[in-house]
N, C-alpha and C. Protein backbone atom coordinates (compact mmCIF):
# COMPACT_ATOMS: atom_id res chain seq x y z
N UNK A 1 44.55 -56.33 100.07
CA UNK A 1 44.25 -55.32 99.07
C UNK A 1 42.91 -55.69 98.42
N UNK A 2 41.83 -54.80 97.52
CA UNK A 2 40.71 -55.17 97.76
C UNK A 2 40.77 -55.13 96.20
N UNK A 3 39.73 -55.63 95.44
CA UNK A 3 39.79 -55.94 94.16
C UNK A 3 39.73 -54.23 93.70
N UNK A 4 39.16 -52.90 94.09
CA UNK A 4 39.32 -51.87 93.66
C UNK A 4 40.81 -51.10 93.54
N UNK A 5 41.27 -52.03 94.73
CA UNK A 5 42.81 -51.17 94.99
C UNK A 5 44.12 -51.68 93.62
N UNK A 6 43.64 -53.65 93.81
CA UNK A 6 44.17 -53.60 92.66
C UNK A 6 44.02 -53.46 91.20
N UNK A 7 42.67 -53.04 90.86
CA UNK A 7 42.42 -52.64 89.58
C UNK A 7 43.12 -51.32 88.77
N UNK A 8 42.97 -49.88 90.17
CA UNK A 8 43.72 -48.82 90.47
C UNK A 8 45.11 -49.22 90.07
N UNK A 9 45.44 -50.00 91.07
CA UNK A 9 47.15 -50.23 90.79
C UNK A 9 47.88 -50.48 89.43
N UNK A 10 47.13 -51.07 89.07
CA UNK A 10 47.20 -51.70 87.42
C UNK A 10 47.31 -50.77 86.48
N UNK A 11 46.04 -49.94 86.53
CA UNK A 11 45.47 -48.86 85.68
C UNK A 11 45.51 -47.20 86.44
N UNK A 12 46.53 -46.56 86.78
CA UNK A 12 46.21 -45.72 87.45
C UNK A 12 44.73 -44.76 86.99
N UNK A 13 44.44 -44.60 85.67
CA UNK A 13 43.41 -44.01 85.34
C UNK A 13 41.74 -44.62 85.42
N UNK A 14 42.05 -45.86 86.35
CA UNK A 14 40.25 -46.51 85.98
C UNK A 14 39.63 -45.55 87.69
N UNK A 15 40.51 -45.62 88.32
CA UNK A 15 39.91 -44.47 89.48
C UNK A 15 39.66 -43.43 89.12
N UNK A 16 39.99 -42.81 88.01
CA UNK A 16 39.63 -41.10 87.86
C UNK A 16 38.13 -40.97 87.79
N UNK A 17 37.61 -40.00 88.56
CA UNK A 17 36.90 -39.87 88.34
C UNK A 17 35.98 -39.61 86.77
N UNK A 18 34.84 -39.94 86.66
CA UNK A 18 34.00 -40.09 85.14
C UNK A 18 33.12 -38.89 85.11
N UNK A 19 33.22 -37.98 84.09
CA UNK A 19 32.35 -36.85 84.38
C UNK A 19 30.73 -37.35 83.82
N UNK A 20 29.77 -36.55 84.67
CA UNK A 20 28.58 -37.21 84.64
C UNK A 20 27.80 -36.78 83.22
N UNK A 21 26.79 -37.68 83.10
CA UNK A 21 26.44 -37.61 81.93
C UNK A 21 25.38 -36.38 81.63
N UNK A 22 25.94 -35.27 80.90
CA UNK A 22 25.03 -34.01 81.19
C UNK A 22 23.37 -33.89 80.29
N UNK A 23 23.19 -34.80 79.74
CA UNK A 23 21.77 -35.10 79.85
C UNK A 23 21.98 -35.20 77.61
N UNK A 24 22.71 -34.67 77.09
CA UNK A 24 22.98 -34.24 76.06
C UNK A 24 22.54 -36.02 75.18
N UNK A 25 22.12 -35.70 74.03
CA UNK A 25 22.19 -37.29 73.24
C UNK A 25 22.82 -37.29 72.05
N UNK A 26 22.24 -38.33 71.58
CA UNK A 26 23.04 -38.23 69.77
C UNK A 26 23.09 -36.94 69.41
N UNK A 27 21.95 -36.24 69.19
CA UNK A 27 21.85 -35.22 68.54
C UNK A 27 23.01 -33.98 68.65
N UNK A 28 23.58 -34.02 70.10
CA UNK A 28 24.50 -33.41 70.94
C UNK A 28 26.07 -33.75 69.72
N UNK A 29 26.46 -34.91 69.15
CA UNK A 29 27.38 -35.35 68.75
C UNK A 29 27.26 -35.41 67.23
N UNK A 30 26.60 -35.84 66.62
CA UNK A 30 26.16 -35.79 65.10
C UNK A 30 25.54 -34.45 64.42
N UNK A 31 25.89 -34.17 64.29
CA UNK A 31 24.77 -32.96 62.53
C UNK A 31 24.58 -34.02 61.80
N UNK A 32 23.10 -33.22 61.46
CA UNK A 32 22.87 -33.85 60.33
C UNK A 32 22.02 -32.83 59.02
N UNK A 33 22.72 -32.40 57.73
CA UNK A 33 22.58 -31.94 56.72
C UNK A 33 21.32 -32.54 55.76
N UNK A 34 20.48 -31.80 56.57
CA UNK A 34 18.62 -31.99 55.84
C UNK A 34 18.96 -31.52 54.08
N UNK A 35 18.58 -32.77 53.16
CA UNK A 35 18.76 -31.74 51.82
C UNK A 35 17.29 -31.76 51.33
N UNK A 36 17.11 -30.40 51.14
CA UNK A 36 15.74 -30.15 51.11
C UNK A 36 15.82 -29.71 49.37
N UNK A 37 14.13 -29.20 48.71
CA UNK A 37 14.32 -29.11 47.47
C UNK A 37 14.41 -27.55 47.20
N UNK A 38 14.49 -26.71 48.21
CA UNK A 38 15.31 -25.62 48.91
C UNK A 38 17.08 -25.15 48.18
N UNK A 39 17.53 -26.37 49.01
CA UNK A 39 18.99 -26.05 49.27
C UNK A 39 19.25 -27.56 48.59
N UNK A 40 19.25 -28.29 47.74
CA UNK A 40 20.00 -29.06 46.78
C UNK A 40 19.13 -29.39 45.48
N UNK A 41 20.08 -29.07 44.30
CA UNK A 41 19.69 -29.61 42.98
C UNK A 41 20.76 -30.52 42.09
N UNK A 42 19.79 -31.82 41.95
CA UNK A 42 20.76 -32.78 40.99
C UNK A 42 20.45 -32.80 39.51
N UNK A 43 21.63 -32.79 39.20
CA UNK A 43 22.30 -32.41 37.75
C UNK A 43 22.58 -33.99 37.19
N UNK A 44 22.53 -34.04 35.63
CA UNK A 44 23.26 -34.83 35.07
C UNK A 44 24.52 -34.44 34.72
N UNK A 45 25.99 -34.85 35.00
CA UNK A 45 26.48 -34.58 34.49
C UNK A 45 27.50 -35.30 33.79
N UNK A 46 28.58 -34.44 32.98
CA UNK A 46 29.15 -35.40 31.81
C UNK A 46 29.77 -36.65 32.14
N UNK A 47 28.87 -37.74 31.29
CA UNK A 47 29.32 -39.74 31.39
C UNK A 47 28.09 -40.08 32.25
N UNK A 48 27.03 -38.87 32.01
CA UNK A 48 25.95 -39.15 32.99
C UNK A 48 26.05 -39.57 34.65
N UNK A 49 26.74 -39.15 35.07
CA UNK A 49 26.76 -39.49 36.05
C UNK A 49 25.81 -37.88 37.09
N UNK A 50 25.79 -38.46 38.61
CA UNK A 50 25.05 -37.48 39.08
C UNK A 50 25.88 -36.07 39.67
N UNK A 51 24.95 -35.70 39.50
CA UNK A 51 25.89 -34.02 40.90
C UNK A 51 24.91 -33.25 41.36
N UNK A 52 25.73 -32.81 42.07
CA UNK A 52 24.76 -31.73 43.29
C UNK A 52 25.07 -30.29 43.12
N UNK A 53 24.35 -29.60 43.20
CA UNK A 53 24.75 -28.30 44.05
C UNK A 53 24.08 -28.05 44.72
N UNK A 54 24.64 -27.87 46.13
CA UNK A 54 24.32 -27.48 47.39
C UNK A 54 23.76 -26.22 47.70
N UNK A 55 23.31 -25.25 47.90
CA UNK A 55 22.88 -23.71 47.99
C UNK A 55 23.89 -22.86 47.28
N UNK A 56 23.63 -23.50 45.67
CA UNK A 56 24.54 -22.61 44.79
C UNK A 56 25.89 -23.18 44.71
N UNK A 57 26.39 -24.33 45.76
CA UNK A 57 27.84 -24.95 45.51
C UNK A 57 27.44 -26.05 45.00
N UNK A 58 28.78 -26.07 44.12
CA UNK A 58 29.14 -27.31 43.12
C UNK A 58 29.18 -28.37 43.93
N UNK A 59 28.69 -29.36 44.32
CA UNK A 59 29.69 -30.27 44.81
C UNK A 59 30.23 -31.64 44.18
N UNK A 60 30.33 -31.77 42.98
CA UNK A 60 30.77 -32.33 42.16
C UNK A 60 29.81 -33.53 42.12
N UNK A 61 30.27 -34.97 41.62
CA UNK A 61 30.27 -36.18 41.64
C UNK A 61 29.22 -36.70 42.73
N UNK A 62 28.21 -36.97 42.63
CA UNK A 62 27.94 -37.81 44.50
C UNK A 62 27.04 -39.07 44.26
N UNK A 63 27.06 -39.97 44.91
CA UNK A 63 25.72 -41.45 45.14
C UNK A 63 24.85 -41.25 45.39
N UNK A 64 23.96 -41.34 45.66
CA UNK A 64 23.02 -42.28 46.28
C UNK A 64 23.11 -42.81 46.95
N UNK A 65 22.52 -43.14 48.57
CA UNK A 65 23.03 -44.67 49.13
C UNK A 65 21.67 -44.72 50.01
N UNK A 66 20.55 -45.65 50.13
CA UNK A 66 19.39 -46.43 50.38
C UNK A 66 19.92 -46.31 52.32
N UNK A 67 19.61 -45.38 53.20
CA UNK A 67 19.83 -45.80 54.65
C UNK A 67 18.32 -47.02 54.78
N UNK A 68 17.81 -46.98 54.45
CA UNK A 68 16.16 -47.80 54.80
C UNK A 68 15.91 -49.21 53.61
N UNK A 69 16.76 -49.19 53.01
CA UNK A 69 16.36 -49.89 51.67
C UNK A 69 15.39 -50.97 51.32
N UNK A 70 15.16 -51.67 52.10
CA UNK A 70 13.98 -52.20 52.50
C UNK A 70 12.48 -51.83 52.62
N UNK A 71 12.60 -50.87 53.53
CA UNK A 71 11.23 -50.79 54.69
C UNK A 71 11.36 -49.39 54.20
N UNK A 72 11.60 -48.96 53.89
CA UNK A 72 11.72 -47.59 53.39
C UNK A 72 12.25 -46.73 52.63
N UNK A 73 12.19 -47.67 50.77
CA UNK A 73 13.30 -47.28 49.84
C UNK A 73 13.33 -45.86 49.41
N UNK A 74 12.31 -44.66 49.67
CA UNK A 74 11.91 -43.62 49.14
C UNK A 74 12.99 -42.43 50.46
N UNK A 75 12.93 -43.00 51.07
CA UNK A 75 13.03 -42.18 52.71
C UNK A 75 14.82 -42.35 52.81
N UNK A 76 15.05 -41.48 53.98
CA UNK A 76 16.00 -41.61 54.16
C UNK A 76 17.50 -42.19 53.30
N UNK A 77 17.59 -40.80 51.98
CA UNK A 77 18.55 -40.78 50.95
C UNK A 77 19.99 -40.57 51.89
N UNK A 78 20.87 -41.27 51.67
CA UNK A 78 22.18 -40.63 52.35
C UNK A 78 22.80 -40.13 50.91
N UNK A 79 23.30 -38.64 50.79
CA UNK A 79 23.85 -38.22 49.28
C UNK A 79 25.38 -38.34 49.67
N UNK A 80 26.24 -39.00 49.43
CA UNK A 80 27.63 -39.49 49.63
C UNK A 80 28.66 -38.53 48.57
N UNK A 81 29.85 -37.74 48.62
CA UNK A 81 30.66 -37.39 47.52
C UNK A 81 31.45 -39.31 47.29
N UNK A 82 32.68 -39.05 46.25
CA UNK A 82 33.13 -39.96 45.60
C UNK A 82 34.23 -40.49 47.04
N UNK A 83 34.39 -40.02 47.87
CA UNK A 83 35.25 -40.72 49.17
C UNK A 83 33.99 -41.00 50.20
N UNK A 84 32.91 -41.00 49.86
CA UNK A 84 32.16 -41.72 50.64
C UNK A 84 31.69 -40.93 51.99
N UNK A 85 32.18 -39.81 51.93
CA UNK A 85 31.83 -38.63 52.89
C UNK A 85 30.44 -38.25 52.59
N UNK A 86 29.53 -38.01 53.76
CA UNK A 86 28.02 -38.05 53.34
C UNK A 86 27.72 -36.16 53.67
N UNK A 87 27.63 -36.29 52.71
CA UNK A 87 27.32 -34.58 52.25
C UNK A 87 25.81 -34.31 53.37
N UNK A 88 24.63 -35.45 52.91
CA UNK A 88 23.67 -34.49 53.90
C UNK A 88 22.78 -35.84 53.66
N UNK A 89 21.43 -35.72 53.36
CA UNK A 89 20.26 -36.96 53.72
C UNK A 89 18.93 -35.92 53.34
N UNK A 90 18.42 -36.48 52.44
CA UNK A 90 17.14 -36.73 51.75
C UNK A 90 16.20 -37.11 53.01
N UNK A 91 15.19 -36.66 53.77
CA UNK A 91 14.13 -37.64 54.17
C UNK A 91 13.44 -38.04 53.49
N UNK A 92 13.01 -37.43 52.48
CA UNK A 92 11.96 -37.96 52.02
C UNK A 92 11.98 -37.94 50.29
N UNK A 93 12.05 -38.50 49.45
CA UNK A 93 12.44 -38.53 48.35
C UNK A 93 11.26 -37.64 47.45
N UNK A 94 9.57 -38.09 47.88
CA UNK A 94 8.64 -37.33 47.57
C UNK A 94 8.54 -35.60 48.01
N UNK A 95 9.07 -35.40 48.52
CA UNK A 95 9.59 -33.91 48.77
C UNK A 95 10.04 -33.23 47.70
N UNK A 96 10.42 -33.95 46.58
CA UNK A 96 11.18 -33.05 45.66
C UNK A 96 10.15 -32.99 44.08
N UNK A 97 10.72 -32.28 43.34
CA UNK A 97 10.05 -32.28 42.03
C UNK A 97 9.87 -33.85 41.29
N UNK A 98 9.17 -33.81 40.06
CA UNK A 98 9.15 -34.97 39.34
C UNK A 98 10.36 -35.19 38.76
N UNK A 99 10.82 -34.33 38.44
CA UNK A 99 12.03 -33.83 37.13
C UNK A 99 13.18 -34.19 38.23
N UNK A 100 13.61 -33.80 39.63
CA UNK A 100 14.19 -34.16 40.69
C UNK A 100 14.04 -35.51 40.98
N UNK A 101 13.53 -35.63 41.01
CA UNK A 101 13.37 -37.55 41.74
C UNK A 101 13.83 -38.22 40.75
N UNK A 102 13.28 -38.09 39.70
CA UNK A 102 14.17 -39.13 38.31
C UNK A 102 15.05 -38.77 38.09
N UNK A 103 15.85 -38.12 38.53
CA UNK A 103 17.08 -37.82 38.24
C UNK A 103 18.27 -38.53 39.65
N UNK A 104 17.14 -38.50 40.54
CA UNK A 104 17.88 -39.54 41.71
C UNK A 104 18.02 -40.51 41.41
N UNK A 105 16.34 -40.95 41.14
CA UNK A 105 16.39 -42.38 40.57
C UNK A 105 17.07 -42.96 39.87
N UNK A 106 17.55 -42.07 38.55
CA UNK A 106 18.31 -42.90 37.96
C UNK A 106 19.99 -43.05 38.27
N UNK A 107 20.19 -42.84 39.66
CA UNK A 107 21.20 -43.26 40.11
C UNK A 107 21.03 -44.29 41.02
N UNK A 108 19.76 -43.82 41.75
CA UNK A 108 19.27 -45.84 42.25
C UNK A 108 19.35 -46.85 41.44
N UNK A 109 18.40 -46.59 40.48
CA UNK A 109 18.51 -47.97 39.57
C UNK A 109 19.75 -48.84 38.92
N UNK A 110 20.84 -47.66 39.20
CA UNK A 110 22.01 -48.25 38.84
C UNK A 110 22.76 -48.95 40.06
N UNK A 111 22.67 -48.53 41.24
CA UNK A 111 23.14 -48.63 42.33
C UNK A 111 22.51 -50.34 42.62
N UNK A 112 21.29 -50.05 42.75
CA UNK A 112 20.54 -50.78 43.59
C UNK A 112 19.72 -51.69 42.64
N UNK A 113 20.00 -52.45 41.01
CA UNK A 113 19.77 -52.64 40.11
C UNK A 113 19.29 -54.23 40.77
N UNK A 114 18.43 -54.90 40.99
CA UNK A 114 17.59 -56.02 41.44
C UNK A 114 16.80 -56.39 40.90
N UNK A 115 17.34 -57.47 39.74
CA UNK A 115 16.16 -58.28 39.03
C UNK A 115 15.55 -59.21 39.81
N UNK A 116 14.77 -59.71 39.41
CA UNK A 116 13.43 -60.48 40.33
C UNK A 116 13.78 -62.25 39.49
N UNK A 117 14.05 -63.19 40.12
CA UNK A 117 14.23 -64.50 39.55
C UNK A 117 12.90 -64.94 39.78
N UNK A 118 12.58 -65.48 38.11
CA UNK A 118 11.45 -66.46 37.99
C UNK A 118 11.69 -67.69 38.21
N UNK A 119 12.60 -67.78 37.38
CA UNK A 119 13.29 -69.14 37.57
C UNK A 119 15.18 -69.78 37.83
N UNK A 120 15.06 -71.01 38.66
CA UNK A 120 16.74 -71.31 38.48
C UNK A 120 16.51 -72.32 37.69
N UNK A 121 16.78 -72.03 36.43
CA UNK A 121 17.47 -73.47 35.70
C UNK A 121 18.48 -74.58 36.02
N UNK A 122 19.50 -74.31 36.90
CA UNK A 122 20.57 -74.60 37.08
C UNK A 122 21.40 -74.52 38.24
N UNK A 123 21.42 -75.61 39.08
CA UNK A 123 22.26 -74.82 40.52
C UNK A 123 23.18 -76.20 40.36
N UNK A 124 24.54 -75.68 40.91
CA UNK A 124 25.11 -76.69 41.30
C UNK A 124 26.28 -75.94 42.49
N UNK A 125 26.40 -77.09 43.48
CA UNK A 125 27.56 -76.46 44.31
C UNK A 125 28.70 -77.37 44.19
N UNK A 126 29.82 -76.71 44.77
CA UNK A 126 31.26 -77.07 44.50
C UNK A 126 32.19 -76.41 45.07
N UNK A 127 32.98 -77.44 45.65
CA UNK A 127 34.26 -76.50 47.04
C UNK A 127 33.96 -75.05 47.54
N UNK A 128 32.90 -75.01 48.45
CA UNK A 128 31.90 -74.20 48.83
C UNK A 128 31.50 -73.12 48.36
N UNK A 129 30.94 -73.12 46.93
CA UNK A 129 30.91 -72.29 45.93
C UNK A 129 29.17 -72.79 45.65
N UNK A 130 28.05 -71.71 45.44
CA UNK A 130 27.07 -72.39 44.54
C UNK A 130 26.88 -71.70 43.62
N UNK A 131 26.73 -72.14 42.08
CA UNK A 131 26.93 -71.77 40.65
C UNK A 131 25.34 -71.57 40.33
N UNK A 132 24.75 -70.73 40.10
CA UNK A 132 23.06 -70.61 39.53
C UNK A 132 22.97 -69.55 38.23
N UNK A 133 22.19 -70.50 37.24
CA UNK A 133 21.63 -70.20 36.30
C UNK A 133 20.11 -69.61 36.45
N UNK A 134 19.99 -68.45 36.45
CA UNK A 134 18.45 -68.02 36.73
C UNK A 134 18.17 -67.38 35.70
N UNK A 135 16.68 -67.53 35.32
CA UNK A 135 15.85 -66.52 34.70
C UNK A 135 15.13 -65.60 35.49
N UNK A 136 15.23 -64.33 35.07
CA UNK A 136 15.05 -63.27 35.95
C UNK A 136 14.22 -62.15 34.73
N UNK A 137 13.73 -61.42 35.75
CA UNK A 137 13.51 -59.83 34.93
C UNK A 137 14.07 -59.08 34.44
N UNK A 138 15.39 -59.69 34.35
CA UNK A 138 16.32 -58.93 33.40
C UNK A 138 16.88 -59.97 32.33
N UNK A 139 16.25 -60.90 31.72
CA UNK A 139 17.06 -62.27 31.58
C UNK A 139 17.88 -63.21 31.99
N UNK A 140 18.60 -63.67 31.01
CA UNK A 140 18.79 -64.64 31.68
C UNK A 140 20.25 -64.80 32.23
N UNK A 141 20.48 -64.94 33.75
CA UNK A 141 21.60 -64.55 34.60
C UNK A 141 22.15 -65.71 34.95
N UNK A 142 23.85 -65.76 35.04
CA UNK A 142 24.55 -67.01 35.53
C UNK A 142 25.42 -65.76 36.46
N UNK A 143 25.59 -66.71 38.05
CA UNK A 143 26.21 -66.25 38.78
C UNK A 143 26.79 -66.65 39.71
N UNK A 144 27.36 -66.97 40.61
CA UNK A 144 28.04 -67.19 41.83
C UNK A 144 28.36 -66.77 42.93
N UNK A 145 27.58 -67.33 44.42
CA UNK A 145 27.33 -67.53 45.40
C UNK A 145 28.35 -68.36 46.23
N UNK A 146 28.55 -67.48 47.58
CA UNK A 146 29.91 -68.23 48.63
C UNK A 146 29.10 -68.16 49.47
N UNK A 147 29.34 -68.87 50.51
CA UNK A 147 28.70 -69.12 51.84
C UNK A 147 27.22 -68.55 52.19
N UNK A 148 26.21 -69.61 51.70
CA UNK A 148 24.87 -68.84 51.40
C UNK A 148 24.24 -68.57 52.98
N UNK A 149 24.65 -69.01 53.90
CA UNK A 149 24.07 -68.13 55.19
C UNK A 149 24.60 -67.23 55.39
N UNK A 150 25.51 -66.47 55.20
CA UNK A 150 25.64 -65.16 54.80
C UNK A 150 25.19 -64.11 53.51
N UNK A 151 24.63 -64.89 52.24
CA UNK A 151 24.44 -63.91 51.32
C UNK A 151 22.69 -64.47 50.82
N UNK A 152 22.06 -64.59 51.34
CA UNK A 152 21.03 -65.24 51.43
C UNK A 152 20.07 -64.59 52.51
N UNK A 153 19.13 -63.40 52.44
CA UNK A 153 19.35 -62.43 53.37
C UNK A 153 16.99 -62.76 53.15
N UNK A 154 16.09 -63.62 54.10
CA UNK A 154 14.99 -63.67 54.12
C UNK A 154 14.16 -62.46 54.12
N UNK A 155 13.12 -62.00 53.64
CA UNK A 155 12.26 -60.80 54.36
C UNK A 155 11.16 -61.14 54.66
N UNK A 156 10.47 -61.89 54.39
CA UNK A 156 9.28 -63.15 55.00
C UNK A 156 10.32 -64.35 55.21
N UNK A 157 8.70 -65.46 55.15
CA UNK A 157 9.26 -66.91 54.93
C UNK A 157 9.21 -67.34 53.80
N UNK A 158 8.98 -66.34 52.95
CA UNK A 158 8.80 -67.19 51.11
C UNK A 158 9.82 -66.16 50.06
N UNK A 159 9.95 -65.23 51.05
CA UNK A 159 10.83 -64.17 49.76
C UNK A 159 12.12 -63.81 50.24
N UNK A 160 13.46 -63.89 49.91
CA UNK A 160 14.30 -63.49 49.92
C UNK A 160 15.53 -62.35 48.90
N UNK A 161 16.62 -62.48 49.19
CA UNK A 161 17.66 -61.67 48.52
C UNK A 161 18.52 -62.45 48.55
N UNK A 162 19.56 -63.02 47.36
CA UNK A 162 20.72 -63.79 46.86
C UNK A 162 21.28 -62.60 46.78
N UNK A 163 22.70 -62.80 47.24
CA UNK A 163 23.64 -61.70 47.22
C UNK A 163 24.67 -62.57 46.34
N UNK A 164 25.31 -62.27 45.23
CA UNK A 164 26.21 -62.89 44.26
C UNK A 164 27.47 -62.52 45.09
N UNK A 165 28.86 -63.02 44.34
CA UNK A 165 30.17 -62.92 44.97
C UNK A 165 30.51 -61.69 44.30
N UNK A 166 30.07 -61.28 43.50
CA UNK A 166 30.22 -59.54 43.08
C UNK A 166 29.23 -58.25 44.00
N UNK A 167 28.69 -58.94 44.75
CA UNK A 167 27.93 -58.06 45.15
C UNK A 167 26.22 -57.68 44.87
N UNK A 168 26.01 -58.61 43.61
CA UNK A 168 24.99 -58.24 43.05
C UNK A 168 23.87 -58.94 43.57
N UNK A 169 22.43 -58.16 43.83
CA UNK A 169 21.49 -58.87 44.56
C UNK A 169 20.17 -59.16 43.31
N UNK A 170 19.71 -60.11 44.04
CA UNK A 170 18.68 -60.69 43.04
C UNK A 170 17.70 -61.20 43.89
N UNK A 171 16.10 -60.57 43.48
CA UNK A 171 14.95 -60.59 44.56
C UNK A 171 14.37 -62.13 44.44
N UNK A 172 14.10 -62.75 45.41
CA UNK A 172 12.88 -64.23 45.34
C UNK A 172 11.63 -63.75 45.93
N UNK A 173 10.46 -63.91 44.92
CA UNK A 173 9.33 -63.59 45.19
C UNK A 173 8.78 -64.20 46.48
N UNK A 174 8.47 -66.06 45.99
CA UNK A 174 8.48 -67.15 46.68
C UNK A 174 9.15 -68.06 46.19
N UNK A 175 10.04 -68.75 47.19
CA UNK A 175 11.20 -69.74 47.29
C UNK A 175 10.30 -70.74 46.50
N UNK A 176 8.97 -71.01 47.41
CA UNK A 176 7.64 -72.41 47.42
C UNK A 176 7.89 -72.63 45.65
N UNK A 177 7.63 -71.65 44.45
CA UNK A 177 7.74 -71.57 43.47
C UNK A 177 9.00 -72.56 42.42
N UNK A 178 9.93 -72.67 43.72
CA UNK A 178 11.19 -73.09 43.00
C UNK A 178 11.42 -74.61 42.70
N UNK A 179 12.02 -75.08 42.30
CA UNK A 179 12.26 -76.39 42.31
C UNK A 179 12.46 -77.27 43.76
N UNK A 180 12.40 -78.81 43.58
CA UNK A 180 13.15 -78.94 45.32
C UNK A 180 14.43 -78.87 45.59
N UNK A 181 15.28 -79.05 43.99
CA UNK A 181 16.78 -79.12 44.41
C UNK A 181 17.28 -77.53 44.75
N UNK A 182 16.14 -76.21 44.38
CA UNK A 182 16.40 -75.63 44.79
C UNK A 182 16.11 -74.89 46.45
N UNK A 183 14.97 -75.61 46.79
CA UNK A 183 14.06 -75.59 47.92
C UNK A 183 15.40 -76.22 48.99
N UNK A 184 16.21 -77.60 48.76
CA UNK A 184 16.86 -78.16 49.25
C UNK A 184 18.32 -77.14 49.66
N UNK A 185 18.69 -76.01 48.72
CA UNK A 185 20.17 -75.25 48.96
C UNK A 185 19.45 -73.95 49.58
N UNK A 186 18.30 -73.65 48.99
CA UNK A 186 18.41 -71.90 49.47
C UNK A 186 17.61 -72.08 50.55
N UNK A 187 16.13 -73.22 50.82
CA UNK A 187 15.07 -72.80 51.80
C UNK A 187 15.25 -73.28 52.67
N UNK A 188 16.63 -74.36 52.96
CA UNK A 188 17.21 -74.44 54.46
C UNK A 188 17.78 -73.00 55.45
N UNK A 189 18.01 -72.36 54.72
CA UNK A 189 18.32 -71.07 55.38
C UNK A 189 16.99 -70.26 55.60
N UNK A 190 15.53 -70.21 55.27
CA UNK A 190 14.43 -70.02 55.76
C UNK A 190 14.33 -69.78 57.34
């Protein structure tokens, strides 16, 4: 019996034939809901929070969420309702009014809220935990860090992102700047 016969045997369905690939791509399988300054306007609404309406629909409650956040924080908005269902996508954030964009924005800034550390006063680790006291652009922050090759995220060789155990991120200009005991925990992961 030949290794095809018994694969067949096993699986009666790995012989069926595979229908061929009709040339179709992503685009074939996904929509995607362009929100233009056309067809969506964001609202403040009550507890400040944001909302949409879509071409005249309510659609209540929605995020913000950064697809590019990095390399392209302006671009590519994903607008999410409150179950995380993505209503449609922003390309371009400059597309819209002044009065429009700050009104996004100020759901970024809450979202995506990243003070900049000048300084760590204070690091210590413990049963794989590291504890840091930083001064930052927002003052002065105490926080906690688990397994820093995972939350310790480079974008050169001198600047990174500390991701806290809450989630919260905090920018490094240059590491070089820091102390050595801190050079010694964070710039081994460099």
């Amino acid at each position: 019996m030949t290794r095809k016969e018994r694969r067949n045997r096993s699986n009666p369905e790995a012989g069926a034939e595979t229908p061929e690939n009709t040339g179709g791509g992503f685009a074939d399988i996904v929509t995607v809901n362009k929100l233009t300054p056309e067809s969506a306007e964001f609202f403040i609404m009550g507890g400040g929070f944001l909302g949409l309406k879509e071409n005249g629909e309510d659609k209540g409650r929605v995020g913000v969420h950064r697809m590019t956040p990095i390399t392209s924080p302006d671009r590519h908005l994903s607008i999410r309702n409150m179950e995380m269902k993505e209503i449609g996508i922003i390309f371009n954030l400059n597309d819209f009014s002044e009065a429009q964009r700050e009104i996004i924005m100020s759901d970024i800034r809450l979202r995506y809220f990243t003070p900049e550390i000048t300084d760590i006063t204070e690091l210590k680790e413990d049963y794989g935990y590291t504890f840091i006291t930083a001064e930052t652009s927002a003052g002065k922050r105490e926080f906690t860090m688990r397994d820093l090759s995972h939350n310790i995220i480079f974008l050169t060789q001198i600047s990174c992102f500390l991701t806290d155990t809450d989630g919260n991120r905090y920018f490094v200009a240059d590491i070089n700047k820091m102390s050595d005991k801190v050079m010694r925990v964070i710039g081994v992961w460099a």
